[in-house]
N, C-alpha and C. Protein backbone atom coordinates (compact mmCIF):
# COMPACT_ATOMS: atom_id res chain seq x y z
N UNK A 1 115.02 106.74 -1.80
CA UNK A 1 114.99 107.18 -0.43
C UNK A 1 113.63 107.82 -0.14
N UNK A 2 113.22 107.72 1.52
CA UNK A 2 111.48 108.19 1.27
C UNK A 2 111.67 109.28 2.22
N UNK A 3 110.91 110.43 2.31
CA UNK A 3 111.25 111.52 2.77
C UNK A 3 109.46 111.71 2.99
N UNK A 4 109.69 112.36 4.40
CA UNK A 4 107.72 112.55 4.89
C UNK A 4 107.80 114.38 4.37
N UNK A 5 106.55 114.16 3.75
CA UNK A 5 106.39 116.15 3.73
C UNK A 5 104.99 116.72 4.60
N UNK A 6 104.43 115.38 5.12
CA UNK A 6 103.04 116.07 5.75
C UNK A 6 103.22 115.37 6.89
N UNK A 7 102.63 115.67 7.66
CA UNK A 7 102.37 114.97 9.60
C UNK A 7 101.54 115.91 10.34
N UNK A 8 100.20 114.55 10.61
CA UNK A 8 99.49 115.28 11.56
C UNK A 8 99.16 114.37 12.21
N UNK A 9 98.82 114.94 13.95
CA UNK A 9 98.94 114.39 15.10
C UNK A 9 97.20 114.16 15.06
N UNK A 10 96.71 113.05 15.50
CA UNK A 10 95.38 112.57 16.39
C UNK A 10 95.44 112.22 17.52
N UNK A 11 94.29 112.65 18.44
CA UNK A 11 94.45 112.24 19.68
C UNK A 11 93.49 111.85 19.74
N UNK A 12 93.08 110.20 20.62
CA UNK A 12 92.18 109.32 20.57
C UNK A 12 92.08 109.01 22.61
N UNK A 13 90.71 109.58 22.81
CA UNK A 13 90.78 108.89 24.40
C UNK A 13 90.89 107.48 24.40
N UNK A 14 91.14 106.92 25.63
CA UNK A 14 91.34 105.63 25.88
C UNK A 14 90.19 104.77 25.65
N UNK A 15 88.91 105.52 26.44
CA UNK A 15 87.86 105.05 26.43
C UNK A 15 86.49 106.00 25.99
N UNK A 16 85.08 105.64 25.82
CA UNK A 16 84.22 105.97 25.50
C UNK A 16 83.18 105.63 26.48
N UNK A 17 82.00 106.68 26.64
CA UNK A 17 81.12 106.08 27.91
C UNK A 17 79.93 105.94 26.75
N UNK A 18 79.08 104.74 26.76
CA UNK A 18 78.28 104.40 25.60
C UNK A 18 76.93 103.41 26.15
N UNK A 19 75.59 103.80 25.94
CA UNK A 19 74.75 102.83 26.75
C UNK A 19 73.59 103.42 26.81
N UNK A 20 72.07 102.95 26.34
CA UNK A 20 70.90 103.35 26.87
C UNK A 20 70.24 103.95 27.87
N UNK A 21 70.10 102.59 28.58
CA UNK A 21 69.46 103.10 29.68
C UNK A 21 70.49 103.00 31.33
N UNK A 22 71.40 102.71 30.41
CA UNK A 22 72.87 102.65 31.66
C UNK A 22 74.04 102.71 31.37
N UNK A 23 74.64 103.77 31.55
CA UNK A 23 75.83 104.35 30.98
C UNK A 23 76.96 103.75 31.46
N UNK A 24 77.96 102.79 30.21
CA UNK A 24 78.68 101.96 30.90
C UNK A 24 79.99 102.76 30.20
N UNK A 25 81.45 102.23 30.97
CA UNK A 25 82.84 102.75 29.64
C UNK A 25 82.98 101.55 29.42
N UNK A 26 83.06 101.58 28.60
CA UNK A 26 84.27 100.67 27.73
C UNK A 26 85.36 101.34 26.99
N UNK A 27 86.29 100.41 27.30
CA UNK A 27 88.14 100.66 26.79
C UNK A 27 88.33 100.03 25.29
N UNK A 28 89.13 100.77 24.47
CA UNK A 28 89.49 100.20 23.45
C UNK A 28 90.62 99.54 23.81
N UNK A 29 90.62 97.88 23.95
CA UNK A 29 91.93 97.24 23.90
C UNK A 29 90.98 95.88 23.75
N UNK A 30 92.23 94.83 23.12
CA UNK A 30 91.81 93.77 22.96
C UNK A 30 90.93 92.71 24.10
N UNK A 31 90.89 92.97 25.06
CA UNK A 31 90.81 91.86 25.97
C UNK A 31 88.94 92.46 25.98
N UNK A 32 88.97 93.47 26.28
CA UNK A 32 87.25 94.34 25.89
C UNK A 32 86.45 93.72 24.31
N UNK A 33 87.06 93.80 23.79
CA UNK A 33 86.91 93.63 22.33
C UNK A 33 86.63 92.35 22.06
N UNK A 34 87.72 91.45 22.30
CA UNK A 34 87.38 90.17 22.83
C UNK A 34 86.04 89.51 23.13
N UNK A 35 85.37 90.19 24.19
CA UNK A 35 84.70 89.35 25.15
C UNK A 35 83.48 90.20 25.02
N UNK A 36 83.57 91.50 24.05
CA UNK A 36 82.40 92.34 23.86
C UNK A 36 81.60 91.47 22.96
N UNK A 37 80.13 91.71 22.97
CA UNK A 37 78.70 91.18 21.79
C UNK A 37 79.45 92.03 20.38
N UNK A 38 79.26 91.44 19.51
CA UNK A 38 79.61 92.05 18.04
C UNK A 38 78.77 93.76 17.89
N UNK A 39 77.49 93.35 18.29
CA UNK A 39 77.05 94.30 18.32
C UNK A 39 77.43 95.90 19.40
N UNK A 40 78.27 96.01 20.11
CA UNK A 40 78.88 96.42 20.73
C UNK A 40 79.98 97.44 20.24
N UNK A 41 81.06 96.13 20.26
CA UNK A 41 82.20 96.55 18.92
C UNK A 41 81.50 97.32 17.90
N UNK A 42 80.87 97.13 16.95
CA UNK A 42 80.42 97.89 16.21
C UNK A 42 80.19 99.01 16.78
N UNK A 43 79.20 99.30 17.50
CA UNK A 43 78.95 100.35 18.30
C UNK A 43 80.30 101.60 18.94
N UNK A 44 81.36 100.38 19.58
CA UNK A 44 82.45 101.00 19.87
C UNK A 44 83.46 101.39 18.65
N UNK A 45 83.14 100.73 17.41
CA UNK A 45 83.72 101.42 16.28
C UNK A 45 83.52 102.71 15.67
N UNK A 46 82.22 102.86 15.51
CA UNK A 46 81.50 104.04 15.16
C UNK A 46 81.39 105.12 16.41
N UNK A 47 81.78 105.08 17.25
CA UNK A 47 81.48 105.85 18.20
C UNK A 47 83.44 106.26 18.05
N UNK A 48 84.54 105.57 17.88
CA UNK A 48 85.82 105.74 17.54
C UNK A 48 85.94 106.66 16.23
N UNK A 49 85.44 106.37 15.30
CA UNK A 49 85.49 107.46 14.00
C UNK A 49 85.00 108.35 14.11
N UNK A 50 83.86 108.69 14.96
CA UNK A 50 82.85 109.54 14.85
C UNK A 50 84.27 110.68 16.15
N UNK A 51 85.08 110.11 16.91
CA UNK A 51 86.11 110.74 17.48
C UNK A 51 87.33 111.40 16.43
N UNK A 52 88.02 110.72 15.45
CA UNK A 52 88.52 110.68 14.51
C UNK A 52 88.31 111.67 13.30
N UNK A 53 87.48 111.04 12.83
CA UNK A 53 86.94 112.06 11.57
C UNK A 53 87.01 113.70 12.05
N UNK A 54 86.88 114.09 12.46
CA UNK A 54 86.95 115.88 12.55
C UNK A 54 88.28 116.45 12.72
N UNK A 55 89.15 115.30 12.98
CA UNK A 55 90.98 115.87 13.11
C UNK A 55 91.58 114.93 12.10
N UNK A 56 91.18 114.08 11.00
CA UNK A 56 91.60 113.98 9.99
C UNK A 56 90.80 113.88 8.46
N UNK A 57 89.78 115.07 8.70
CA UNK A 57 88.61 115.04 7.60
C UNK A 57 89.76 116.05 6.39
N UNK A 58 89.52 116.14 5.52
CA UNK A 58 90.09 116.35 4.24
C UNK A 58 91.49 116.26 4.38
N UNK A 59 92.16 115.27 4.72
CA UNK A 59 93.72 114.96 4.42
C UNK A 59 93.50 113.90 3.92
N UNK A 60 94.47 113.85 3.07
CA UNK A 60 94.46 112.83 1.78
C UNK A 60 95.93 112.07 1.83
N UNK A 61 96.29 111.24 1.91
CA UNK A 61 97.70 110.32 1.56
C UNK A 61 97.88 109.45 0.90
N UNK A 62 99.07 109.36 0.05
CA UNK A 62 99.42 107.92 -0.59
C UNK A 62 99.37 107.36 -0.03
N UNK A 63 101.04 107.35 1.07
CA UNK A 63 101.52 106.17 1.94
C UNK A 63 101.53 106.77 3.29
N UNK A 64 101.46 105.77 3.98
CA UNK A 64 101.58 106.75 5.86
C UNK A 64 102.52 105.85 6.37
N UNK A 65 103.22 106.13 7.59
CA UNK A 65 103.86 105.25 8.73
C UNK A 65 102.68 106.48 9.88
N UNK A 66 102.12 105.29 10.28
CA UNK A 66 101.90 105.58 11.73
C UNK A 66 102.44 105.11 12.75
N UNK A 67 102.35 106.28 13.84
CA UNK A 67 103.19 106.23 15.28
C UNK A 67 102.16 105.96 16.26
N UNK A 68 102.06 105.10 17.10
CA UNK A 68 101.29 105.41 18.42
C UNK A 68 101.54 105.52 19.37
N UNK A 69 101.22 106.61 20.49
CA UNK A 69 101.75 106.53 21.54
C UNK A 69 100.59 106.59 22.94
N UNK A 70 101.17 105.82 23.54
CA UNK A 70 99.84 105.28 25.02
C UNK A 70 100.33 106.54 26.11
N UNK A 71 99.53 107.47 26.33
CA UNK A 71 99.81 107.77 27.23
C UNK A 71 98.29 107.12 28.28
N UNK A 72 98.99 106.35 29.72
CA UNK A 72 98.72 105.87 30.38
C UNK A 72 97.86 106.58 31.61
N UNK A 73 96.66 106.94 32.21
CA UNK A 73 96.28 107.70 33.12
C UNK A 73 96.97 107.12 34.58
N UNK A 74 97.36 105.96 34.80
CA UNK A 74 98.11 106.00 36.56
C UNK A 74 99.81 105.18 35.92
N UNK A 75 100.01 104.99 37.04
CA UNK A 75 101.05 104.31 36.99
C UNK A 75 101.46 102.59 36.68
N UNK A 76 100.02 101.94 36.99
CA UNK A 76 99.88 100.56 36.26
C UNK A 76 100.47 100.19 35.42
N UNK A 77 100.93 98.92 35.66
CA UNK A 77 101.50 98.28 34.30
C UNK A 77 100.71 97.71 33.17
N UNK A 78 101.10 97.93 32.08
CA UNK A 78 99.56 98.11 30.80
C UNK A 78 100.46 97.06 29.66
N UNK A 79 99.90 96.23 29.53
CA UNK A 79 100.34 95.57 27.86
C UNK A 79 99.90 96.57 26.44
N UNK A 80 100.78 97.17 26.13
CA UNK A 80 100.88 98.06 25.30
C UNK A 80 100.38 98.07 24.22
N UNK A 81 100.78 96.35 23.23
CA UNK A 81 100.33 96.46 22.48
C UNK A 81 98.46 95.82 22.76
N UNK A 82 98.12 95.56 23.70
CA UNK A 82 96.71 94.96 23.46
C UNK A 82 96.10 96.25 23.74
N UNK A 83 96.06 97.24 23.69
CA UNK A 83 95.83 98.49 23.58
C UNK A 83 96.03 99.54 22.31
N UNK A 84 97.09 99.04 21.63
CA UNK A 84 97.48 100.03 20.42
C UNK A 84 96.88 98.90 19.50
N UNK A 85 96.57 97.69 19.77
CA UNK A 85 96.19 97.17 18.65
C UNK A 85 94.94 96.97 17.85
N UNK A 86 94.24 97.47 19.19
CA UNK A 86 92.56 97.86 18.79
C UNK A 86 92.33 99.45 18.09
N UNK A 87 93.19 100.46 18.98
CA UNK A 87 93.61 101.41 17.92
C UNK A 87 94.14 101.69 16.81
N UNK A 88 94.73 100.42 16.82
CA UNK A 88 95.59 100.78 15.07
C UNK A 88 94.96 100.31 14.19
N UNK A 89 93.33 99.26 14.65
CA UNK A 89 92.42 98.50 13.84
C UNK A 89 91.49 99.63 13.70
N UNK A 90 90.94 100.10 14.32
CA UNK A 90 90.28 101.01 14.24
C UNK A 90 90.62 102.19 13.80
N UNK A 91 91.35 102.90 13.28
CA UNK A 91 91.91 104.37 13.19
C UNK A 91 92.61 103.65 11.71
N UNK A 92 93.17 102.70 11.66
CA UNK A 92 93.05 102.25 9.57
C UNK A 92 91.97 102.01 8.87
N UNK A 93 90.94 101.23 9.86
CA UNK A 93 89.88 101.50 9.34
C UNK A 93 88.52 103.11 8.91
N UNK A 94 88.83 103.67 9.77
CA UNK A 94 88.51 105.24 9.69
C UNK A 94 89.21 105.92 8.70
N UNK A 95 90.51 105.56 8.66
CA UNK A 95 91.18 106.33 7.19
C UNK A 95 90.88 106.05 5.78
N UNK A 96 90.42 104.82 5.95
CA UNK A 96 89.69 104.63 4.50
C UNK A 96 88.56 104.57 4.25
N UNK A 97 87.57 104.60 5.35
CA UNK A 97 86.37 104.79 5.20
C UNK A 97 86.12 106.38 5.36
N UNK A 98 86.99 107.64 5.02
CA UNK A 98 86.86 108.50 5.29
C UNK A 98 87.30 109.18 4.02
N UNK A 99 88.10 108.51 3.38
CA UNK A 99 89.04 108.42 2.12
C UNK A 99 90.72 108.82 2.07
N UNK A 100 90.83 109.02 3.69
CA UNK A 100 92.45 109.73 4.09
C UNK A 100 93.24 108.74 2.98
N UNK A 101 93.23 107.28 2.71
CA UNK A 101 93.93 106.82 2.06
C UNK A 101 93.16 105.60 1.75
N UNK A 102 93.62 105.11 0.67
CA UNK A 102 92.70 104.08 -0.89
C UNK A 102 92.39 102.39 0.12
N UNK A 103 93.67 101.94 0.89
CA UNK A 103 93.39 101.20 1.45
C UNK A 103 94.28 100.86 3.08
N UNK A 104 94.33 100.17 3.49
CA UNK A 104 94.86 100.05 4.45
C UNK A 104 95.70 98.60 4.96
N UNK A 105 95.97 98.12 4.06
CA UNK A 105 97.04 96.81 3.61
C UNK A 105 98.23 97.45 4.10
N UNK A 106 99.13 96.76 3.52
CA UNK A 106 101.01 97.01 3.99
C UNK A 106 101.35 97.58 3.03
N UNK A 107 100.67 98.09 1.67
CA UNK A 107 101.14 99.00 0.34
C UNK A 107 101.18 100.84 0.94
N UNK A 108 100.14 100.53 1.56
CA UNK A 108 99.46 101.72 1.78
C UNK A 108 100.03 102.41 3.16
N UNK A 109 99.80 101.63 4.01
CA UNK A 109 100.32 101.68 5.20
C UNK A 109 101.50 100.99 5.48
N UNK A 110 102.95 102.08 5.67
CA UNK A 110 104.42 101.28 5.31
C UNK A 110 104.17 100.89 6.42
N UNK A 111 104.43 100.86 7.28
CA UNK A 111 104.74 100.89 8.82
C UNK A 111 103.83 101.34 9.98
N UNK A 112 103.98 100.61 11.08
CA UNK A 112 102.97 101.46 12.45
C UNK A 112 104.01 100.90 13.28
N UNK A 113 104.11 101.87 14.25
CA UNK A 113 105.08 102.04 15.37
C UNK A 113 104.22 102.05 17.05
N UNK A 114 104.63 100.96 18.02
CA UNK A 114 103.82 101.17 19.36
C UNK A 114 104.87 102.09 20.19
N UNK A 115 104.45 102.92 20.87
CA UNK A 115 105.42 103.47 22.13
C UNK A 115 104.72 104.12 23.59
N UNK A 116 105.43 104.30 24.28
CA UNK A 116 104.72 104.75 25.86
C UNK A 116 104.97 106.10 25.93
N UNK A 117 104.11 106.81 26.39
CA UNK A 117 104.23 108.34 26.70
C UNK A 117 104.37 107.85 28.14
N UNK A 118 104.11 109.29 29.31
CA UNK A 118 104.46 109.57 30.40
C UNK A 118 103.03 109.44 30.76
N UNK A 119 102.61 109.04 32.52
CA UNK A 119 101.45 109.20 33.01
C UNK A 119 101.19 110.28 32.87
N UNK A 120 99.50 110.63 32.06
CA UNK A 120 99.02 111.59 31.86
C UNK A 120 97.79 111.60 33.17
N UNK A 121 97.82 111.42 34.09
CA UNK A 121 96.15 111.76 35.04
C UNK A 121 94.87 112.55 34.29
N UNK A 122 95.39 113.74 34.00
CA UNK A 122 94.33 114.22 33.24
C UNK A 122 93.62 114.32 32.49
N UNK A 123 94.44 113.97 30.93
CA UNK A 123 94.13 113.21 29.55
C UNK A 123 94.68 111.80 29.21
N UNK A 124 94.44 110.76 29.96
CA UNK A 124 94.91 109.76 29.31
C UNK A 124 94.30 109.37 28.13
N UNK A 125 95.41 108.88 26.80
CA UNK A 125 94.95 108.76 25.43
C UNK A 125 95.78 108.28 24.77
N UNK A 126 95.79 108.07 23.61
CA UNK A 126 96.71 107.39 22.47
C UNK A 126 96.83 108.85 21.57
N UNK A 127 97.91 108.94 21.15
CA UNK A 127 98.38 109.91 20.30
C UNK A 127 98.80 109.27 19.26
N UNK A 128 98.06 109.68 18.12
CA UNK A 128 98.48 108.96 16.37
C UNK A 128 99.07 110.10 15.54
N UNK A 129 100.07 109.64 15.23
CA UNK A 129 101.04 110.69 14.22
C UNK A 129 101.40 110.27 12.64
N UNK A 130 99.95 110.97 11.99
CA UNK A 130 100.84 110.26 10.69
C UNK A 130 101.71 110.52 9.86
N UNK A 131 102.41 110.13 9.38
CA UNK A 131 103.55 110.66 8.48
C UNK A 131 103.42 110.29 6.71
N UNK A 132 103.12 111.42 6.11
CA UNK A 132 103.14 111.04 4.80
C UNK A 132 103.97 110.81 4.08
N UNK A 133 104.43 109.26 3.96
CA UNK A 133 105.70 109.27 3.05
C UNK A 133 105.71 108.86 1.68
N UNK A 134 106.93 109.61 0.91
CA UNK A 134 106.42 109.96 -0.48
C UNK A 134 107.57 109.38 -0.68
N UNK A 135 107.42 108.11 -1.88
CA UNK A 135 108.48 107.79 -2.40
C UNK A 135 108.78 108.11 -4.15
């Protein structure tokens, strides 16, 4: 039987404002990601950990189930997962390039969960909850 003894919450904005000589946002969700220059993505990766890393720098895990949850800034209808799925690529990748955990396969990572929060206007964001489960 697996029983969690650690859980901590991340909160990830929706988007990032990123750009030289012209300050553009870009959204983390697939359809952006998609149709972004590689060089970009990258850009929007590292600019995602560099969010990350300071609310999960020295936690360490075997196994995790992560939770995500969209909270939405209006009332729009949002495809959920093309949104949690660029987050959940990005934020496994930050956990092991950070060393939170060894890898980020299906050994490592039991489970990830998508869900909807309530319109947030003020902070819209993804909320990541990980759960350390110890078998």
């Amino acid at each position: 039987m697996r029983k969690t003894n650690f859980n901590k919450l991340v909160s990830v904005p929706l988007h990032v404002d990123m750009g030289v000589k012209k300050i553009k946002r870009h959204y983390f969700n697939l359809n952006t990601f998609r149709n972004n220059h590689y060089q970009v993505n990258n850009q929007l990766k590292r600019a995602y950990k560099a969010l990350v890393l300071p609310q999960i720098e020295g936690s360490v895990f075997r196994y995790v189930k992560l939770t995500f949850t969209l909270y939405r800034g209006d009332k729009r209808r949002v495809d959920r997962a093309n949104v949690l799925s660029v987050h959940e690529k990005f934020f496994s990748d930050a956990l092991v390039e950070s060393g939170c955990i060894v890898d980020d396969n299906d050994s490592f990572i039991q489970s990830s969960h998508y869900y909807s929060g309530e319109v947030d206007k003020v902070n819209p964001r993804v909320d990541i909850l990980i759960e350390d489960v110890v078998q």
